[in-house]
PDB file of N, CA and C in Angstrom:
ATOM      1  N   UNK A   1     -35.977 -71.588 -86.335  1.00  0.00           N
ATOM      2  CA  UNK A   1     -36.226 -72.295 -85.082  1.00  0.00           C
ATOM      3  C   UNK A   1     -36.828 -71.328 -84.067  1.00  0.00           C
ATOM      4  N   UNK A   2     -37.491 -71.041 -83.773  1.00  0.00           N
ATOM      5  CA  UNK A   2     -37.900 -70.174 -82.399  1.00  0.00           C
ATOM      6  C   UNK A   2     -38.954 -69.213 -83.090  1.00  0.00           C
ATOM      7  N   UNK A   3     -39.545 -69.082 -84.043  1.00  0.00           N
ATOM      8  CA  UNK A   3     -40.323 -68.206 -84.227  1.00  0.00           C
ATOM      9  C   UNK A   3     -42.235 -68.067 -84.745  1.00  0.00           C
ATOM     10  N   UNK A   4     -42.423 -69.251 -83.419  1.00  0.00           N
ATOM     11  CA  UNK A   4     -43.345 -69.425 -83.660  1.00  0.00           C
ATOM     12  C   UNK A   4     -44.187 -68.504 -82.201  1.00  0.00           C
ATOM     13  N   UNK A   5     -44.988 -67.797 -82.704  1.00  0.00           N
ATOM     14  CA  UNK A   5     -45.523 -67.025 -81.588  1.00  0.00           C
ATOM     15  C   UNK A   5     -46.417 -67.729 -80.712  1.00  0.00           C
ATOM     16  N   UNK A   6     -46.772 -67.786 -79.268  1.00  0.00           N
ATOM     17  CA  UNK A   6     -47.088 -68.205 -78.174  1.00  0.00           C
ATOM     18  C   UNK A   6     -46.631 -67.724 -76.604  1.00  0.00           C
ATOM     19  N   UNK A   7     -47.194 -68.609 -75.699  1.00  0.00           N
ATOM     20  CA  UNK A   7     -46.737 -68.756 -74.302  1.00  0.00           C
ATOM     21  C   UNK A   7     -45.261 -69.326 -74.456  1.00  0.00           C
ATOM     22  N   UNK A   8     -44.592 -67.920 -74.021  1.00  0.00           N
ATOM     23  CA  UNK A   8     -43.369 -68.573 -74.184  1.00  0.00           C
ATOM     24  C   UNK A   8     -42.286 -68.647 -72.409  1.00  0.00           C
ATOM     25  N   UNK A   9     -41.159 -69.358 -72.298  1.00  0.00           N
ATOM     26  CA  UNK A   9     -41.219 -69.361 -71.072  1.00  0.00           C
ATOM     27  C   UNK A   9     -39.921 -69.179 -71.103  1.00  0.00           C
ATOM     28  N   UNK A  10     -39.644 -68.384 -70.136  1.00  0.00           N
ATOM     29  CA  UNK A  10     -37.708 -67.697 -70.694  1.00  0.00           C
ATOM     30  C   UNK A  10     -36.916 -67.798 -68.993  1.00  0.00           C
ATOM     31  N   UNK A  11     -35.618 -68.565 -69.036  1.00  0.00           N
ATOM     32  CA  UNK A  11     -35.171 -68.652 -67.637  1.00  0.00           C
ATOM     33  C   UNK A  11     -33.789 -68.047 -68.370  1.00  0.00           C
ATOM     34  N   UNK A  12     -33.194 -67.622 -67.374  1.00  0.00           N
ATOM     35  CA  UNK A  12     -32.212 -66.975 -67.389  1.00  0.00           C
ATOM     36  C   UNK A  12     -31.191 -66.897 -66.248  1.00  0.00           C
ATOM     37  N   UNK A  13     -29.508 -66.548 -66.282  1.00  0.00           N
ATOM     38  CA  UNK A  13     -28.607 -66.542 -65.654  1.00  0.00           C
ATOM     39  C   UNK A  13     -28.181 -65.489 -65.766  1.00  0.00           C
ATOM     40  N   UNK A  14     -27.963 -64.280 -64.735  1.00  0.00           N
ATOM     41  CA  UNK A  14     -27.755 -63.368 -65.086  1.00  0.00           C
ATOM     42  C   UNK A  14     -26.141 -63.272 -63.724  1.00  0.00           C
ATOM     43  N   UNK A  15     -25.062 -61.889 -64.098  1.00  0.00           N
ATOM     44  CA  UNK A  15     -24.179 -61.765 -62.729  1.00  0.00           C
ATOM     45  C   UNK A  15     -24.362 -60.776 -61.661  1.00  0.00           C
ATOM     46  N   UNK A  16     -25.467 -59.832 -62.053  1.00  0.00           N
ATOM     47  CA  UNK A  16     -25.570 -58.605 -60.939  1.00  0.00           C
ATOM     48  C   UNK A  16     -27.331 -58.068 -61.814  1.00  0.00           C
ATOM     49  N   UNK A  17     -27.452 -57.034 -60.762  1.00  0.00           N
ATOM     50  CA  UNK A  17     -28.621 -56.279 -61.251  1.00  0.00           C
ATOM     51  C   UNK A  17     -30.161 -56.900 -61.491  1.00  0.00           C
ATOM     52  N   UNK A  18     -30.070 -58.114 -60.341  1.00  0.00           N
ATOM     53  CA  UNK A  18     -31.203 -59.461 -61.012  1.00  0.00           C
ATOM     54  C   UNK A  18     -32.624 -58.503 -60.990  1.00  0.00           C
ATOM     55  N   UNK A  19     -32.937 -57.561 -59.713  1.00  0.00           N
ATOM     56  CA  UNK A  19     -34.109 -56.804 -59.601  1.00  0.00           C
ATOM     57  C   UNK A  19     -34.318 -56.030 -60.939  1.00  0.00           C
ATOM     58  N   UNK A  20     -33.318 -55.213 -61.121  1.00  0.00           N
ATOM     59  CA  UNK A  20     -33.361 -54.168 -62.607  1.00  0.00           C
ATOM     60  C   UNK A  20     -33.768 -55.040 -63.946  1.00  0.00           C
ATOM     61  N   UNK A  21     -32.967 -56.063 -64.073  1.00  0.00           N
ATOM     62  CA  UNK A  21     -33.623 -56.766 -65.133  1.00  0.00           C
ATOM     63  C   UNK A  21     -34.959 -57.153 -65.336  1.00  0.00           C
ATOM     64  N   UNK A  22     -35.276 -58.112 -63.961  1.00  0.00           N
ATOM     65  CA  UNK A  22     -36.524 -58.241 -64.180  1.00  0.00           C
ATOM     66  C   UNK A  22     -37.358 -57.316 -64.589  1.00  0.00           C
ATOM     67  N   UNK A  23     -37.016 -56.317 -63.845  1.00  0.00           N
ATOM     68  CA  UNK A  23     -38.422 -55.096 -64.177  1.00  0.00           C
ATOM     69  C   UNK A  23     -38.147 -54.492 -64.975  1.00  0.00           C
ATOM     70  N   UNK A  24     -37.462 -54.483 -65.800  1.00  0.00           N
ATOM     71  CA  UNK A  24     -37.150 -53.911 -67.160  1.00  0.00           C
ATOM     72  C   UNK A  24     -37.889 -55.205 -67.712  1.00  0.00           C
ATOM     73  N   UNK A  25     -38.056 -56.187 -67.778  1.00  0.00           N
ATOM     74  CA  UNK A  25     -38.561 -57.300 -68.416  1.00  0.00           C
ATOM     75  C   UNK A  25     -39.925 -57.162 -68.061  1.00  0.00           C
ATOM     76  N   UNK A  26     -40.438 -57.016 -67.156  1.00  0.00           N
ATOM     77  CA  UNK A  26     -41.484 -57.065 -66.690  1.00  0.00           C
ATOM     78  C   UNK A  26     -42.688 -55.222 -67.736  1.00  0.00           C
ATOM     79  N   UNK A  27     -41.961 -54.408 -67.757  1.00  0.00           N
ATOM     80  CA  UNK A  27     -41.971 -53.729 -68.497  1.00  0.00           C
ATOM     81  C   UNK A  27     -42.526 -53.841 -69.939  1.00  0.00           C
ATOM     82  N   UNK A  28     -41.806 -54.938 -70.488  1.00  0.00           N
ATOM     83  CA  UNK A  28     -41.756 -55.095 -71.610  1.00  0.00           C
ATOM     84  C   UNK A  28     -43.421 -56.473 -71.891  1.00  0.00           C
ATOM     85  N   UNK A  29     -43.741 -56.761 -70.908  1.00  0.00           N
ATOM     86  CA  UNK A  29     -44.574 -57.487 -70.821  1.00  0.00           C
ATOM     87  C   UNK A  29     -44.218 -59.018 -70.603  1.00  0.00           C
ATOM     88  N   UNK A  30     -43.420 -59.718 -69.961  1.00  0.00           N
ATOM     89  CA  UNK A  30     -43.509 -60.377 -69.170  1.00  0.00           C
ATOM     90  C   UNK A  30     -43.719 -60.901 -67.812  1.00  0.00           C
ATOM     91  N   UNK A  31     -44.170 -61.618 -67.088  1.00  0.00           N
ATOM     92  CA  UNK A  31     -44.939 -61.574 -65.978  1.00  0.00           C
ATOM     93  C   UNK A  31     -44.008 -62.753 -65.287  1.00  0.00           C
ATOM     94  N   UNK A  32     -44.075 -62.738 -63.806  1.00  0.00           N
ATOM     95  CA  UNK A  32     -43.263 -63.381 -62.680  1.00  0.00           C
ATOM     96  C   UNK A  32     -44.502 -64.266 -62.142  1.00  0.00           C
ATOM     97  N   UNK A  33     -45.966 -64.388 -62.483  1.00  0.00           N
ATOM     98  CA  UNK A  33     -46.844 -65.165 -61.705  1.00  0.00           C
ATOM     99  C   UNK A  33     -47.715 -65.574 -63.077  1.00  0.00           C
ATOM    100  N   UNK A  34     -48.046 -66.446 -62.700  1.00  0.00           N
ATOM    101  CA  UNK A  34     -49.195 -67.235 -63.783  1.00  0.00           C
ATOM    102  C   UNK A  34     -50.726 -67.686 -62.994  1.00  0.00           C
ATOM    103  N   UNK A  35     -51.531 -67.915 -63.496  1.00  0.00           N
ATOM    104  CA  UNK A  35     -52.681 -68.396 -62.807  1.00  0.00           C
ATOM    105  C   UNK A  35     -53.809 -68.769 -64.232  1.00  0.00           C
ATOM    106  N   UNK A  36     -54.527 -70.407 -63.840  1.00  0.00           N
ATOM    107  CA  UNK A  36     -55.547 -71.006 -64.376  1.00  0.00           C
ATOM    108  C   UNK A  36     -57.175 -70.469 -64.043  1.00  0.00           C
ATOM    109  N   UNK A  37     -57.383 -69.869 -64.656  1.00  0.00           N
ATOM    110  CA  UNK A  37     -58.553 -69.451 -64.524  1.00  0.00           C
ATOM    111  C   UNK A  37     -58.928 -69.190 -62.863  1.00  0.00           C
ATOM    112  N   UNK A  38     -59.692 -69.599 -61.880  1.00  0.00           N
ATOM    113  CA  UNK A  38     -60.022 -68.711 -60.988  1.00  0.00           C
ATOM    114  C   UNK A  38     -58.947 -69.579 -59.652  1.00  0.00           C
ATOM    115  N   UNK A  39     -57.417 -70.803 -60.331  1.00  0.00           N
ATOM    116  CA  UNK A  39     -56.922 -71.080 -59.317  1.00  0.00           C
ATOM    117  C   UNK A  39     -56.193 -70.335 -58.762  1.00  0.00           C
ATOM    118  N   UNK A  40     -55.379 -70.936 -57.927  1.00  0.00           N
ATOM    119  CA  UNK A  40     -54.486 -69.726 -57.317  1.00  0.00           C
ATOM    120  C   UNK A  40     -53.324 -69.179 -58.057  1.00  0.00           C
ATOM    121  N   UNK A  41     -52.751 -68.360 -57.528  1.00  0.00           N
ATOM    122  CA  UNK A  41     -51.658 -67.600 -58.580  1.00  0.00           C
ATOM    123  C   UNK A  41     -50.547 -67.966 -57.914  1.00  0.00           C
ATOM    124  N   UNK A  42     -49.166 -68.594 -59.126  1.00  0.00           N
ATOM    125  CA  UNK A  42     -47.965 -68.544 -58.649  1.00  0.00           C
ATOM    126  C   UNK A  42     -47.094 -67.922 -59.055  1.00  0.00           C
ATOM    127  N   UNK A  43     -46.369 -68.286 -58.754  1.00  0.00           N
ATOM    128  CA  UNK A  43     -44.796 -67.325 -58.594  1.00  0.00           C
ATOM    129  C   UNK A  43     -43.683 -68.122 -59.497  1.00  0.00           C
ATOM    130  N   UNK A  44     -43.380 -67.343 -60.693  1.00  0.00           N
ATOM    131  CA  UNK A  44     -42.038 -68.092 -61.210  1.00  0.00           C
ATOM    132  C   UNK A  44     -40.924 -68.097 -60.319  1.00  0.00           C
ATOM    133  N   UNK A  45     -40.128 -69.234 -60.538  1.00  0.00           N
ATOM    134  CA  UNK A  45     -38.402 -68.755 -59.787  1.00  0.00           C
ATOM    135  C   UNK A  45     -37.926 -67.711 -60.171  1.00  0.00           C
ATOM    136  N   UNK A  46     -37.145 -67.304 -59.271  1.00  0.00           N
ATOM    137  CA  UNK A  46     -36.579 -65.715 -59.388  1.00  0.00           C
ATOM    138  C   UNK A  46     -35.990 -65.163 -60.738  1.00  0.00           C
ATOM    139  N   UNK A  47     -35.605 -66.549 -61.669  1.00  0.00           N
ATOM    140  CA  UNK A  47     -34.898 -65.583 -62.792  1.00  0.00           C
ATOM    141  C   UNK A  47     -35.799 -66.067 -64.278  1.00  0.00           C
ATOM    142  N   UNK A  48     -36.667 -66.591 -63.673  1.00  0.00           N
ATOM    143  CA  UNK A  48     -37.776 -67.334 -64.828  1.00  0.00           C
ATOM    144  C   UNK A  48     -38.871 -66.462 -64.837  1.00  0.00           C
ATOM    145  N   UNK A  49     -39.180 -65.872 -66.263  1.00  0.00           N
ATOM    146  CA  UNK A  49     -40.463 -65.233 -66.759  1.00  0.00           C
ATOM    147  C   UNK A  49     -41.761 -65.970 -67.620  1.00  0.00           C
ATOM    148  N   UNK A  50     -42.461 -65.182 -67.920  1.00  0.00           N
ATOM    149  CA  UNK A  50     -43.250 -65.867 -69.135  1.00  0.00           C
ATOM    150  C   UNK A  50     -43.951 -64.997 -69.787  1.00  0.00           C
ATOM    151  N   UNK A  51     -44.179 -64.875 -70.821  1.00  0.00           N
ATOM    152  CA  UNK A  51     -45.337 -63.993 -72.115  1.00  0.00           C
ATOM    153  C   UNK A  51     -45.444 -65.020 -72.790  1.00  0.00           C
ATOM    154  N   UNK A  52     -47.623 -64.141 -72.768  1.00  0.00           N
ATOM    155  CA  UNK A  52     -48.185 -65.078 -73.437  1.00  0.00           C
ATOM    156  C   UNK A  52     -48.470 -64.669 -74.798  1.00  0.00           C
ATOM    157  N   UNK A  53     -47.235 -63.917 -75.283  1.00  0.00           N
ATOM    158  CA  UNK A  53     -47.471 -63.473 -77.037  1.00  0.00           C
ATOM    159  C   UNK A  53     -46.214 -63.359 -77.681  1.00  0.00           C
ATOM    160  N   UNK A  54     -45.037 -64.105 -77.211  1.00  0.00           N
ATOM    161  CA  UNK A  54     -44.302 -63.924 -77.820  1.00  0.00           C
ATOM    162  C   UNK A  54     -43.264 -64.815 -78.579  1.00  0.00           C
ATOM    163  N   UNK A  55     -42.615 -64.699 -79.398  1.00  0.00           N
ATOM    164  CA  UNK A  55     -41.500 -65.906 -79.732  1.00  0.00           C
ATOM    165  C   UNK A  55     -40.201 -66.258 -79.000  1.00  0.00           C
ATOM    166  N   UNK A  56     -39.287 -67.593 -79.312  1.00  0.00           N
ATOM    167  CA  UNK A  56     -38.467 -67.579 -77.864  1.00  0.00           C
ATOM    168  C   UNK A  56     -37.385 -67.237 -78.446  1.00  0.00           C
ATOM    169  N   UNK A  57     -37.106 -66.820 -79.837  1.00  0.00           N
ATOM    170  CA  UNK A  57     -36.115 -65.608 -80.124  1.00  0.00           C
ATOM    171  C   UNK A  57     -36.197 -64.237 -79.785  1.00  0.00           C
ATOM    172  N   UNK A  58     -37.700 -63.827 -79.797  1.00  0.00           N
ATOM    173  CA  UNK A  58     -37.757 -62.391 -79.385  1.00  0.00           C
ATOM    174  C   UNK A  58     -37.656 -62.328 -78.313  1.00  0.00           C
ATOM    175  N   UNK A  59     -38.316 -63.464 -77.292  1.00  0.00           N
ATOM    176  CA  UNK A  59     -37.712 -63.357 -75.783  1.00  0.00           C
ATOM    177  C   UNK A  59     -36.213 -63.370 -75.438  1.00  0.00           C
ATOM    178  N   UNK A  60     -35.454 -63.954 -76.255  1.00  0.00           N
ATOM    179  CA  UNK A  60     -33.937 -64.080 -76.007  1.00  0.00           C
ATOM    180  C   UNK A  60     -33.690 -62.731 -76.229  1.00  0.00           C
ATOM    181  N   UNK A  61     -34.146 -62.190 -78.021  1.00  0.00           N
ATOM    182  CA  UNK A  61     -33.824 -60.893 -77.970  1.00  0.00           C
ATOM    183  C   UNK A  61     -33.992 -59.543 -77.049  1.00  0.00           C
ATOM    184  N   UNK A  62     -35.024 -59.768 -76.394  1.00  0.00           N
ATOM    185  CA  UNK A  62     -35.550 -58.590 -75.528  1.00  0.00           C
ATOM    186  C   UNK A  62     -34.129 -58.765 -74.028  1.00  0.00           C
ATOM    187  N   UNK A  63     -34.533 -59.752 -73.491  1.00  0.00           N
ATOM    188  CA  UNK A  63     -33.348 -60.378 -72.594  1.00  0.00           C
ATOM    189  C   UNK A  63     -31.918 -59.614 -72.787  1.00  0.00           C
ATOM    190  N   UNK A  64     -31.524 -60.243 -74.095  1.00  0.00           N
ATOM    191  CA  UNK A  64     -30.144 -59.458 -74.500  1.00  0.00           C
ATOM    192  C   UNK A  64     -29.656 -58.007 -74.392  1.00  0.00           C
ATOM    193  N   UNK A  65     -30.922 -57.337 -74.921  1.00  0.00           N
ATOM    194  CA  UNK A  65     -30.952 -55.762 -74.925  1.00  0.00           C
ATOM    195  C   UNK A  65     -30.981 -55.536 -73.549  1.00  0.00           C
ATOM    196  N   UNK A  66     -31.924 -55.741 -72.932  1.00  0.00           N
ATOM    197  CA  UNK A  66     -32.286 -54.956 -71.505  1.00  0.00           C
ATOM    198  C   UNK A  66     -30.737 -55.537 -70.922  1.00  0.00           C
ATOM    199  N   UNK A  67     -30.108 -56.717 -70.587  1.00  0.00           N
ATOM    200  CA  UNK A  67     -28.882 -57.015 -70.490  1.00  0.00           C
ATOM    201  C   UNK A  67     -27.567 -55.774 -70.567  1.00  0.00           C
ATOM    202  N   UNK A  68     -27.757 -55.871 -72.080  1.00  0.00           N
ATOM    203  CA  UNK A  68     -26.956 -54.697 -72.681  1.00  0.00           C
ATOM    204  C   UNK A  68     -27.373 -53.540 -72.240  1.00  0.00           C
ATOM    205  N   UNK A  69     -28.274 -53.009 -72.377  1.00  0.00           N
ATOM    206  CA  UNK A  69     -28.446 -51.812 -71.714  1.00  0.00           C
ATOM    207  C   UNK A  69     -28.084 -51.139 -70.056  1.00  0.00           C
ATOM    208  N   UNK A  70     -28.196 -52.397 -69.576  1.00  0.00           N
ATOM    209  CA  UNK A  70     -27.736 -52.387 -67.865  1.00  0.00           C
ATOM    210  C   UNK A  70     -26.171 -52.936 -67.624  1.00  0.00           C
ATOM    211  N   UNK A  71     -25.224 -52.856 -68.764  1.00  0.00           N
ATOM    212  CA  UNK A  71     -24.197 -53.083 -68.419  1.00  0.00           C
ATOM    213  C   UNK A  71     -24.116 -54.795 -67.751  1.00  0.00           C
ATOM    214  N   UNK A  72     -24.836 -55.317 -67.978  1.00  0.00           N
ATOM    215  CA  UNK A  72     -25.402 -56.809 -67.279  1.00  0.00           C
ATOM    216  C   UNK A  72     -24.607 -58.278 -67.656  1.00  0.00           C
ATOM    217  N   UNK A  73     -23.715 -59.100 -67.094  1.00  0.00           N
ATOM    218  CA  UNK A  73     -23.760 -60.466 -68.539  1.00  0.00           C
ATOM    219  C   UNK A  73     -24.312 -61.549 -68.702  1.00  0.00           C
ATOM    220  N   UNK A  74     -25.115 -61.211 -69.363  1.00  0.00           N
ATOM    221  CA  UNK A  74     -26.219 -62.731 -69.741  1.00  0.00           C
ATOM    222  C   UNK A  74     -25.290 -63.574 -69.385  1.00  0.00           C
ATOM    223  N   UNK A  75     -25.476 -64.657 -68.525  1.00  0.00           N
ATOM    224  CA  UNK A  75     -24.421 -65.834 -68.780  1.00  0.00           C
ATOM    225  C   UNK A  75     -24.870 -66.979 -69.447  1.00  0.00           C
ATOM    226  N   UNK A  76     -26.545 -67.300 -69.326  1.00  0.00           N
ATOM    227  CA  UNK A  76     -27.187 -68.425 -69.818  1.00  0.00           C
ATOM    228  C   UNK A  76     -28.426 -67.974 -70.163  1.00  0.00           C
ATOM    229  N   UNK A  77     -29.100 -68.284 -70.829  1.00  0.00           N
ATOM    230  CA  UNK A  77     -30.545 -68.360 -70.782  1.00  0.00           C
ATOM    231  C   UNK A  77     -31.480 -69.815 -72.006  1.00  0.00           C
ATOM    232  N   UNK A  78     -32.465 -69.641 -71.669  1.00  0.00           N
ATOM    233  CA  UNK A  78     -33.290 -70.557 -72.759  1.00  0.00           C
ATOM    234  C   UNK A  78     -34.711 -69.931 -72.363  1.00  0.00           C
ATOM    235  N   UNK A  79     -35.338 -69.961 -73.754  1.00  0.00           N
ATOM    236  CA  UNK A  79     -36.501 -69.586 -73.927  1.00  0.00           C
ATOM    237  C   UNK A  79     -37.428 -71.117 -74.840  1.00  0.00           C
ATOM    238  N   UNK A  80     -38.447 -71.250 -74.278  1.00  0.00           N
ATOM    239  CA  UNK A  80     -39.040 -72.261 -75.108  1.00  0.00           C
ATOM    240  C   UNK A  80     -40.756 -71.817 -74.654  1.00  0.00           C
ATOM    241  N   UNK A  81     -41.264 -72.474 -76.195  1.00  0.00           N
ATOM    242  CA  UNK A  81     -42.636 -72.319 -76.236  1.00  0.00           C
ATOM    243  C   UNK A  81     -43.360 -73.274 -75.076  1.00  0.00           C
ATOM    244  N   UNK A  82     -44.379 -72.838 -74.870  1.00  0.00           N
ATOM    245  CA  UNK A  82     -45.001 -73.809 -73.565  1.00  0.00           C
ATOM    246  C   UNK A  82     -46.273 -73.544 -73.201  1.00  0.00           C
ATOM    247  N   UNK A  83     -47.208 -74.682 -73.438  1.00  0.00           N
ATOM    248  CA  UNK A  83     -48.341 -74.977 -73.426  1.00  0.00           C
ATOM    249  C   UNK A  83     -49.346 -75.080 -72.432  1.00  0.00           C
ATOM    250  N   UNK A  84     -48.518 -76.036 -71.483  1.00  0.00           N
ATOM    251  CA  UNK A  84     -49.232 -76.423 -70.235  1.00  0.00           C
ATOM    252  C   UNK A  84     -48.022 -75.690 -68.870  1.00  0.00           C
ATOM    253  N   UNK A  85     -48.318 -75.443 -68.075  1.00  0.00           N
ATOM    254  CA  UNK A  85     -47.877 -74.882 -66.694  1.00  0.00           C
ATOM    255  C   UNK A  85     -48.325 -76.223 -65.698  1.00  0.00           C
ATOM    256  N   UNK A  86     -47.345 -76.277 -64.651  1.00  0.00           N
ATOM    257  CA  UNK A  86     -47.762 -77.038 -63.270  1.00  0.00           C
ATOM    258  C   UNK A  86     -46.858 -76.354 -62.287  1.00  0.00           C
ATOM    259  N   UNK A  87     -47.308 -76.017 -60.794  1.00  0.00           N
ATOM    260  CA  UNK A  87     -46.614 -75.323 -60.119  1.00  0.00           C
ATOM    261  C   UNK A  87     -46.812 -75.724 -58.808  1.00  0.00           C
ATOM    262  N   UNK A  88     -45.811 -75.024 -57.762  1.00  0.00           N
ATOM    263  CA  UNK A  88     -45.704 -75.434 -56.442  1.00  0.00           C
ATOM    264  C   UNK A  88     -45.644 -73.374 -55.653  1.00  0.00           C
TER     265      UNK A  88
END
């Protein structure tokens, strides 16, 4: 189930350290803004990422580690493949 590679879109619940994670995520190549060719660029919600090369197990997996590594506790997350974007 989850290992089909794509735009994948990963939200998450985290209890402390929300800045460190991200950018440890961000690191790893996920991005906090998206944009359609020359429209404007947005902004995911604060605990929502996206990569456009990866699977939504390896996104869970990456999540978990950087987690673990920061002493962090995942409390929730979901990762799913995703095609189309619409934003505010």
């Amino acid at each position: 189930m989850g290992d089909t590679i794509g735009v994948i879109m990963l939200s998450y619940d985290i209890n402390k350290l929300h800045t460190n994670v991200k950018d440890e995520m961000l690191k790893l190549g996920y991005s906090e803004r998206w944009r359609y060719g020359n429209g404007p660029t947005y902004e995911m919600p604060n605990t929502t990422l996206w990569h456009d090369e990866k699977s939504s197990n390896l996104a869970i997996n990456d999540l978990q580690r950087v987690c673990n590594r920061l002493g962090v506790k995942l409390e929730k997350a979901v990762a799913a493949l995703s095609k189309e974007f619409s934003g505010v």
